[in-house]
N, C-alpha and C. Protein backbone atom coordinates (compact mmCIF):
# COMPACT_ATOMS: atom_id res chain seq x y z
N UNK A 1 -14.92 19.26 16.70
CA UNK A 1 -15.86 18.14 16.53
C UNK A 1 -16.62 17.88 17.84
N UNK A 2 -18.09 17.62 17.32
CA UNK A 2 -18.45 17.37 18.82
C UNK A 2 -18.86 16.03 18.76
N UNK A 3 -19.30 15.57 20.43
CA UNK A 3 -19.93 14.17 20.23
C UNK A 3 -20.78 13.51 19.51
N UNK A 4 -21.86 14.42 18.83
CA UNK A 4 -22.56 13.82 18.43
C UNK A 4 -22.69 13.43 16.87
N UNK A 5 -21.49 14.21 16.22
CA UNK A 5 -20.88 13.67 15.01
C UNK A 5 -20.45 12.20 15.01
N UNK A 6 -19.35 11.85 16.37
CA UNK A 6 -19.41 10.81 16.59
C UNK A 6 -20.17 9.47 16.94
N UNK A 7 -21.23 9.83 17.48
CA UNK A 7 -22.40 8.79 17.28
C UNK A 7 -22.82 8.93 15.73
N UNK A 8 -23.59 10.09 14.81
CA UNK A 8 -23.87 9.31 13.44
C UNK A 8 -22.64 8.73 13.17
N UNK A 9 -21.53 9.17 13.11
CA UNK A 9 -20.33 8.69 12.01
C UNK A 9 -19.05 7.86 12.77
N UNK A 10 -19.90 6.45 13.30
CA UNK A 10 -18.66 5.76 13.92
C UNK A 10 -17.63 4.60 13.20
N UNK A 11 -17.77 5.16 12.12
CA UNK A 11 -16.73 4.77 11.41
C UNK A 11 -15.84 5.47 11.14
N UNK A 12 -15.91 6.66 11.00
CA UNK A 12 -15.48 7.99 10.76
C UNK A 12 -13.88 7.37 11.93
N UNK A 13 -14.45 7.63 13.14
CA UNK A 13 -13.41 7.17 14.34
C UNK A 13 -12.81 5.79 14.42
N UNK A 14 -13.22 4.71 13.67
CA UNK A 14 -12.79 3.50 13.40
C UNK A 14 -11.67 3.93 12.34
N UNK A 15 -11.75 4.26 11.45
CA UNK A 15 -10.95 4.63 10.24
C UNK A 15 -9.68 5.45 10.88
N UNK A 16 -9.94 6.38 11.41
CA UNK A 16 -9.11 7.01 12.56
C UNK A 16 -7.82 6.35 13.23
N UNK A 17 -8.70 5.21 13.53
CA UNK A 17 -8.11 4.32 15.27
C UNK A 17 -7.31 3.32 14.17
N UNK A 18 -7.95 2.74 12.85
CA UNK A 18 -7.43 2.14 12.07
C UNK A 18 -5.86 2.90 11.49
N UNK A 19 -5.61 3.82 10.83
CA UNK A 19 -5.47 4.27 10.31
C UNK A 19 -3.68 4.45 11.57
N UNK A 20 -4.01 4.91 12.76
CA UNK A 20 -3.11 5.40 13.46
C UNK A 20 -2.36 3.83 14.11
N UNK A 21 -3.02 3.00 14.18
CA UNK A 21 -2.66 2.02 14.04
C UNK A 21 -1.30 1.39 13.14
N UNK A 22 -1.81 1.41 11.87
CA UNK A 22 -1.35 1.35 10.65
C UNK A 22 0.00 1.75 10.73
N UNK A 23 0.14 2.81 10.46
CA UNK A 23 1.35 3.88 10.70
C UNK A 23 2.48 3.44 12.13
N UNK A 24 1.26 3.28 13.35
CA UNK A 24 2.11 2.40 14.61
C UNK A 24 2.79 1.30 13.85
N UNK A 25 2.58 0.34 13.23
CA UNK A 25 2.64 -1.19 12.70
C UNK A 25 4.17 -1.20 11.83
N UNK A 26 3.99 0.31 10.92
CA UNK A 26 4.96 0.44 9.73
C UNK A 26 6.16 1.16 10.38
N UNK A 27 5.78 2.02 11.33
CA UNK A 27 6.86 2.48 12.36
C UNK A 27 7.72 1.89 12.78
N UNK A 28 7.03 0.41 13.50
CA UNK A 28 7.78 -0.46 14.32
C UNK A 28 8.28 -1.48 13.52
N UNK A 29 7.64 -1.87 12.16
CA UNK A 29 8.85 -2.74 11.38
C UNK A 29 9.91 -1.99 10.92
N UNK A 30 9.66 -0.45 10.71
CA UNK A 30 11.27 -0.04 9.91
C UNK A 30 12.13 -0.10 11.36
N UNK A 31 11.74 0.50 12.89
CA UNK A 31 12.28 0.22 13.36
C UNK A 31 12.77 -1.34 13.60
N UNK A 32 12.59 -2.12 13.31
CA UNK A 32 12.91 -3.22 13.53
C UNK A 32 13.64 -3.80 12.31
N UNK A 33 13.49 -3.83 11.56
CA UNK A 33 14.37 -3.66 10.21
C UNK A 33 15.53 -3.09 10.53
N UNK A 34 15.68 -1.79 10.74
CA UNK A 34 16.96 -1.03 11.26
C UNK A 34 17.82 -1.68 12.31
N UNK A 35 16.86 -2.13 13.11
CA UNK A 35 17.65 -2.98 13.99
C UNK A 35 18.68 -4.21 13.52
N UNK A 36 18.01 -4.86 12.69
CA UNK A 36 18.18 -6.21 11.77
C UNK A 36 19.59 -5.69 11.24
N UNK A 37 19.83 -4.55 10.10
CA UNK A 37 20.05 -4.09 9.20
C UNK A 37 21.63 -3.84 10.43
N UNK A 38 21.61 -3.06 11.46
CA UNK A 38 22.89 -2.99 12.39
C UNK A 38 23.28 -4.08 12.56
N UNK A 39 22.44 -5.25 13.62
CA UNK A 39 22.84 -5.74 13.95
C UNK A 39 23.75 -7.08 12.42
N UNK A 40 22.92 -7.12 11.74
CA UNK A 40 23.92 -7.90 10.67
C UNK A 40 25.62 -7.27 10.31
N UNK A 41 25.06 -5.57 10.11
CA UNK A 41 26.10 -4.44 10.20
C UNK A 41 27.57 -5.38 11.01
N UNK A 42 27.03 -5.09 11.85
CA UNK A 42 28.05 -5.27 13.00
C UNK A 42 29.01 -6.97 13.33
N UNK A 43 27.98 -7.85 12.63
CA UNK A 43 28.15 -9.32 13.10
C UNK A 43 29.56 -9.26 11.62
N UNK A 44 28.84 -8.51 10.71
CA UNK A 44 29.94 -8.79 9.32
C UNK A 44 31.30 -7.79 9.76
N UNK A 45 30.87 -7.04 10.61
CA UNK A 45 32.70 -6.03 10.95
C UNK A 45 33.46 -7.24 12.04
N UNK A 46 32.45 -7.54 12.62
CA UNK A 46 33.49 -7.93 13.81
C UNK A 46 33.32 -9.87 13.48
């Protein structure tokens, strides 16, 4: 791809930036979920 795809089509790279985002967002709640999910784990053993 060159630059100047990116000037007509700057959404093209928004959708992109969106998109990788997204995935960052859903990443970090399962990680965080998982976290949740131990730490309850653990509060009910001990």
């Amino acid at each position: 791809m060159n630059t100047t795809t990116f000037i007509i089509q700057p959404y093209g790279l928004i959708q992109i930036v969106q998109t990788h985002l997204l995935h960052e967002w859903f990443y970090l709640r399962i990680q965080y979920q998982i976290y949740l999910i131990k730490k309850i784990f653990l509060m009910v053993i001990f």
